[in-house]
Protein backbone atom coordinates (compact mmCIF):
# COMPACT_ATOMS: atom_id res chain seq x y z
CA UNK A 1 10.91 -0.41 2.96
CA UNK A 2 7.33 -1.23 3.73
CA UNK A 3 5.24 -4.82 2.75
CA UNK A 4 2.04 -2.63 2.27
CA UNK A 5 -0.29 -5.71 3.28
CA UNK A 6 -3.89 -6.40 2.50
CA UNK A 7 -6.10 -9.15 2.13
CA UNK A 8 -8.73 -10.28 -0.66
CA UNK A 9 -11.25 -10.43 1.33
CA UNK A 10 -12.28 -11.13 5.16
CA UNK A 11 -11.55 -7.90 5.73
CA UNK A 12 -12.50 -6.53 2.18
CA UNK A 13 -9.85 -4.36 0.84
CA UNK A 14 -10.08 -1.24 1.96
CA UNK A 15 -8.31 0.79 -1.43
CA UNK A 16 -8.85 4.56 -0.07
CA UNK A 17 -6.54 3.70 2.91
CA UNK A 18 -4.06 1.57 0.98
CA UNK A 19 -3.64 4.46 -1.78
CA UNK A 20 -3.47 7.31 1.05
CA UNK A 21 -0.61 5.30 2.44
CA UNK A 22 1.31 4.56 -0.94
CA UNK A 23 1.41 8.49 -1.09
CA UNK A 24 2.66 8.92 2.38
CA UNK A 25 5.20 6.08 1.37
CA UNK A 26 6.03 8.03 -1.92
CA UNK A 27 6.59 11.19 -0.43
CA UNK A 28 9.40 10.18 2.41
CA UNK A 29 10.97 8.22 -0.27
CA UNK A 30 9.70 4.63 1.61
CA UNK A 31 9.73 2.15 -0.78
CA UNK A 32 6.32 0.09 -0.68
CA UNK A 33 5.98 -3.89 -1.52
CA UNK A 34 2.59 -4.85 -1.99
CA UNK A 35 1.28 -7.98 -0.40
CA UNK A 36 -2.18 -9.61 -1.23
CA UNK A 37 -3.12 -12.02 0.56
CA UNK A 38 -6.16 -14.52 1.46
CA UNK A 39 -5.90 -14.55 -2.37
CA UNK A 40 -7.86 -18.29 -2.00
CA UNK A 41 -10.56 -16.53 -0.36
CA UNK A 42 -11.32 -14.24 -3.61
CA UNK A 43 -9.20 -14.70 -6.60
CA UNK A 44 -10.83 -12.24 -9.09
CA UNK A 45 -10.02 -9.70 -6.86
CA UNK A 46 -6.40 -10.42 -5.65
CA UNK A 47 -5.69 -10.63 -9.46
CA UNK A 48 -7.57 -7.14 -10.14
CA UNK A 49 -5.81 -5.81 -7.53
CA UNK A 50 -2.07 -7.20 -8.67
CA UNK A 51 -3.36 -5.64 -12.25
CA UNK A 52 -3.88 -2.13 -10.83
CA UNK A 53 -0.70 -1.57 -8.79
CA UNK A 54 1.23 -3.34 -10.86
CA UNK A 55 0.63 -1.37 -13.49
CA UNK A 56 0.90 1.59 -11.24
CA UNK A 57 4.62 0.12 -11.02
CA UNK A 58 4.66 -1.29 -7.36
CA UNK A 59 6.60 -4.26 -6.70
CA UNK A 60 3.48 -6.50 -6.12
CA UNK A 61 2.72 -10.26 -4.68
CA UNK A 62 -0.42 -11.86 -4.93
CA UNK A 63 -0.28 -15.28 -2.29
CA UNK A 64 -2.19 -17.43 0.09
CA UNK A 65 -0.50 -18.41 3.58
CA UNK A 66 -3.44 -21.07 3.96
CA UNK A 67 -2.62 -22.84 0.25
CA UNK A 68 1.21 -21.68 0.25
CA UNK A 69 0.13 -20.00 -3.27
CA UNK A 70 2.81 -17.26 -3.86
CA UNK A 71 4.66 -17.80 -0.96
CA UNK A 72 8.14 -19.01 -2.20
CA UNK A 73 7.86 -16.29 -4.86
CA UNK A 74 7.86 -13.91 -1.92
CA UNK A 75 10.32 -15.45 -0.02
CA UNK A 76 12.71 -15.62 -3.05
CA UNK A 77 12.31 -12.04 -3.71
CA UNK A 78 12.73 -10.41 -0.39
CA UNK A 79 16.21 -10.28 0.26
CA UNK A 80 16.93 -8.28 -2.77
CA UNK A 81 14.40 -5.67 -1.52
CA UNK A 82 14.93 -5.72 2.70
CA UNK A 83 18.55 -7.14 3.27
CA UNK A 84 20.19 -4.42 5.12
CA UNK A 85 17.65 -2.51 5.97
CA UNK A 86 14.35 -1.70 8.46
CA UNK A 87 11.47 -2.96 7.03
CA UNK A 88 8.16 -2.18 8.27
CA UNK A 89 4.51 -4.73 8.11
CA UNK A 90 1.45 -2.23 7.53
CA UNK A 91 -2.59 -2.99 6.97
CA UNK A 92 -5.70 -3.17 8.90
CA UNK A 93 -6.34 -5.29 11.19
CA UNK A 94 -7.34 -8.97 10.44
CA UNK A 95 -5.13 -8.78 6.83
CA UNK A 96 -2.89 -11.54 8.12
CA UNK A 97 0.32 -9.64 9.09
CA UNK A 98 1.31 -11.59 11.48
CA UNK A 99 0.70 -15.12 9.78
CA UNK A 100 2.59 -13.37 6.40
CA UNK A 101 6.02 -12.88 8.83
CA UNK A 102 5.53 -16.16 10.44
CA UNK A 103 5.33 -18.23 7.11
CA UNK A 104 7.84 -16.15 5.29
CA UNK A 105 10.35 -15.95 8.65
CA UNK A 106 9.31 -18.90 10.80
CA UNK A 107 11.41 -18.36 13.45
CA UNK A 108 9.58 -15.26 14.74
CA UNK A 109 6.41 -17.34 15.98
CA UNK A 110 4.43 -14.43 16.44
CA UNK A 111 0.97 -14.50 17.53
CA UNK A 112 -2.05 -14.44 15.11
CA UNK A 113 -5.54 -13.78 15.33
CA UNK A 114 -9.09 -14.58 14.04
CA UNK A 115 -11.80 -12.27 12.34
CA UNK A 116 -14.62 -11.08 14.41
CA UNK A 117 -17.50 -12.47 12.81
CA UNK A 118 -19.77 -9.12 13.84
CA UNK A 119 -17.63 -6.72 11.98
CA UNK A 120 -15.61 -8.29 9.43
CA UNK A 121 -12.39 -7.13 11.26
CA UNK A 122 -9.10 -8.33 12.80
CA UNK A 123 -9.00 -8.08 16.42
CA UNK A 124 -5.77 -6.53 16.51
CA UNK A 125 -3.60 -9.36 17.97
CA UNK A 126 -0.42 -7.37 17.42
CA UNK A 127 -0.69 -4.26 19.48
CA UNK A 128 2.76 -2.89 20.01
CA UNK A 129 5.72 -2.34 17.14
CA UNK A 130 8.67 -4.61 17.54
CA UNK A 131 11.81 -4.84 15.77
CA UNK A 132 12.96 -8.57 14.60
CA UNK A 133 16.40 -9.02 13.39
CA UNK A 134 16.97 -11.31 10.33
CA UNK A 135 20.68 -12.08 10.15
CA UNK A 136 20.06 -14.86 7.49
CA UNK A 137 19.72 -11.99 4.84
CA UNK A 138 22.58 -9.17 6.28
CA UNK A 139 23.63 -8.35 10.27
CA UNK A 140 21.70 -4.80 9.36
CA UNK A 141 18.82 -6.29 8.47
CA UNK A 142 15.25 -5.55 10.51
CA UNK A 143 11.75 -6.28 10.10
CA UNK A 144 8.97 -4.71 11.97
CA UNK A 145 5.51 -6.18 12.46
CA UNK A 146 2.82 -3.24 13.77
CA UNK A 147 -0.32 -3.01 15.04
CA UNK A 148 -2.94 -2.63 12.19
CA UNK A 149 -4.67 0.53 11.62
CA UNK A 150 -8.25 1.39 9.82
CA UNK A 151 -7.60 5.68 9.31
CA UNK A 152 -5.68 8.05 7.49
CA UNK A 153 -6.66 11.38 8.46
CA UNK A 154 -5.00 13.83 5.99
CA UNK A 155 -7.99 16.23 7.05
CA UNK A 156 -6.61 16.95 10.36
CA UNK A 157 -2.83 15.39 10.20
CA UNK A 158 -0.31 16.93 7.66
CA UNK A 159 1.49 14.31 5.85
CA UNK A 160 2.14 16.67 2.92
CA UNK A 161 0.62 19.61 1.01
CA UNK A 162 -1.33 19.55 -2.12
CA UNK A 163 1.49 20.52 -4.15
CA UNK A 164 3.29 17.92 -3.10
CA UNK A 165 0.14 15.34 -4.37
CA UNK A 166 1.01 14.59 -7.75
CA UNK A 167 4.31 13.33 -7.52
CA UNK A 168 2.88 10.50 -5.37
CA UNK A 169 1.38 8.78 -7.86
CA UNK A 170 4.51 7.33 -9.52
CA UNK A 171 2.04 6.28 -12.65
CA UNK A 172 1.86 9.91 -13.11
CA UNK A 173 5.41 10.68 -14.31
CA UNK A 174 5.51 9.40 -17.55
CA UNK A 175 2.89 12.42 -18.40
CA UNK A 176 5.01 15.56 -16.88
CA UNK A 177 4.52 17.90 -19.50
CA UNK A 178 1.90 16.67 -21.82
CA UNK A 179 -0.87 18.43 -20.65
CA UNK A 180 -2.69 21.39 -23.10
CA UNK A 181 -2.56 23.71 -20.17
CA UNK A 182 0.72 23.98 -17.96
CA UNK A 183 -1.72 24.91 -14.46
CA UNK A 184 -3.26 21.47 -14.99
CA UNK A 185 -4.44 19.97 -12.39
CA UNK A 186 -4.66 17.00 -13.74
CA UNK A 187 -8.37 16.51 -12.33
CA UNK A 188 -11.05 17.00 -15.94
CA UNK A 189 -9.35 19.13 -17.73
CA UNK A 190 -9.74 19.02 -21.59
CA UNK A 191 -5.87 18.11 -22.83
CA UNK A 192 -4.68 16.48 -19.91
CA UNK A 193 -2.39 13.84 -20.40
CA UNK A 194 -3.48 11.97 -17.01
CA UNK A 195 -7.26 12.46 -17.93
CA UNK A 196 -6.26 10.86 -20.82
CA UNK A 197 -4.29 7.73 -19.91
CA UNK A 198 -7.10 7.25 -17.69
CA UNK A 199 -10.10 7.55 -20.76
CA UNK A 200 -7.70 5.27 -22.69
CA UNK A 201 -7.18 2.29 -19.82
CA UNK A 202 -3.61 2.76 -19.20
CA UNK A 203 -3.95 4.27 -15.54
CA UNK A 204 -6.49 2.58 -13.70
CA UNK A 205 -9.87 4.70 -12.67
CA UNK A 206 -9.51 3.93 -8.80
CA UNK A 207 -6.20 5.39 -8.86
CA UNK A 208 -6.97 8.81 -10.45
CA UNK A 209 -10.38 8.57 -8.27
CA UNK A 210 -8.19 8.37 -5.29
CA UNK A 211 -5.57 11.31 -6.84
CA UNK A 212 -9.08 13.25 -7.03
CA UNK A 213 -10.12 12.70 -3.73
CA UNK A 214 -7.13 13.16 -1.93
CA UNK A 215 -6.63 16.81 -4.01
CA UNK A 216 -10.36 17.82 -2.79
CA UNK A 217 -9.44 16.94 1.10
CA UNK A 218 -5.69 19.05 0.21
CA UNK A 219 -7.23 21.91 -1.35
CA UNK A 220 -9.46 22.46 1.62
CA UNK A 221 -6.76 22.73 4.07
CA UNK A 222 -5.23 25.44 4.84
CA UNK A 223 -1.47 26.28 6.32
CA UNK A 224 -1.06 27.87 9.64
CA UNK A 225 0.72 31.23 9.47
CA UNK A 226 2.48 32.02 12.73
């Protein structure tokens, strides 16, 4: 499991990232919670972002640790997600990892930081990954705050192949099959059943935009032959 964290603003979302690492997560079968927080800092957006991967079907929490907004909800639902099993804390920097484990777990007491005024960013309090056992939920049970992180380079690191793309989206699956052409790829194409949720509202723009920019970087690459 992985509580895919990031904030409404101070750091502003930073969607490409967050999408490239819901398709890592999809394709090694890592089941992502989403986590927005600092929602009292912008609420418009925490709710347009609990609209978009919700409907993308994430398991998705919209909370402030400042106001305690959400909070409980969280707290309530985690053990039927993490108990007995390692759980992982990823974002940027700044996105309030830290503060999220220490208000939902408050025995860890792990250190937080501040934003840097200059450049809008965390300074990276956490800088190491360490495993925390919760024994409240199951003996087997781990959670692991890291270090945040502001690039995912599929240009020059292989997380998976272009063929392997489309089944990361898992808004996607409802349309296997429905395009007009059966080489779709699922990017213009007249007849295709994505192109067309999208046009119609049901899929959400960014996500297809970020399907579409993440098959441009893919198609680009090519595999070493040894």
């Amino acid at each position: 499991v992985m509580l895919v964290v990031t904030a409404a603003a101070s750091p502003a979302p930073d969607i490409p990232t967050m999408d490239k690492l819901l398709c890592i997560l999809a394709y090694n079968h890592i089941l992502p919670l989403i986590i927005i927080g600092k929602a009292e800092l912008n609420p418009s957006v925490a709710e347009e972002l609990r609209c978009v991967y919700t409907r993308a079907g994430y398991p998705t929490f919209v909370l402030s640790c400042k106001t305690g907004e959400g909070t409980d909800a969280l707290a309530r639902a985690l053990p039927s997600f993490i108990a007995g099993k390692t759980t992982a804390v990823a974002g940027a920097s700044g996105v309030g990892k830290s503060t999220l484990l220490n208000t939902v777990f408050p025995s860890l007491s792990l250190t937080t930081g501040d934003i840097s005024a200059r450049i809008a960013r965390g300074k990276n309090t956490t800088r190491h990954t360490e495993l925390f056992p919760i024994p409240a939920y199951d003996p087997d049970t781990y959670i692991a705050d890291t270090a945040g992180f502001s690039l995912l380079d599929f240009e020059h690191f292989d997380f998976f192949d272009l063929e392997d793309l489309f089944d990361t989206f898992p808004e996607f699956a409802p349309y296997i099959g429905q395009c007009r052409y059966t080489d779709c790829t699922h990017l213009k194409e007249v007849g295709c059943a994505i192109v067309d949720a999208v046009n119609a509202g049901i899929i959400p723009a960014s996500r297809h935009r970020a399907y579409r920019d993440l098959y441009a970087i893919l198609k680009e690459k090519h595999k070493w032959e040894f």
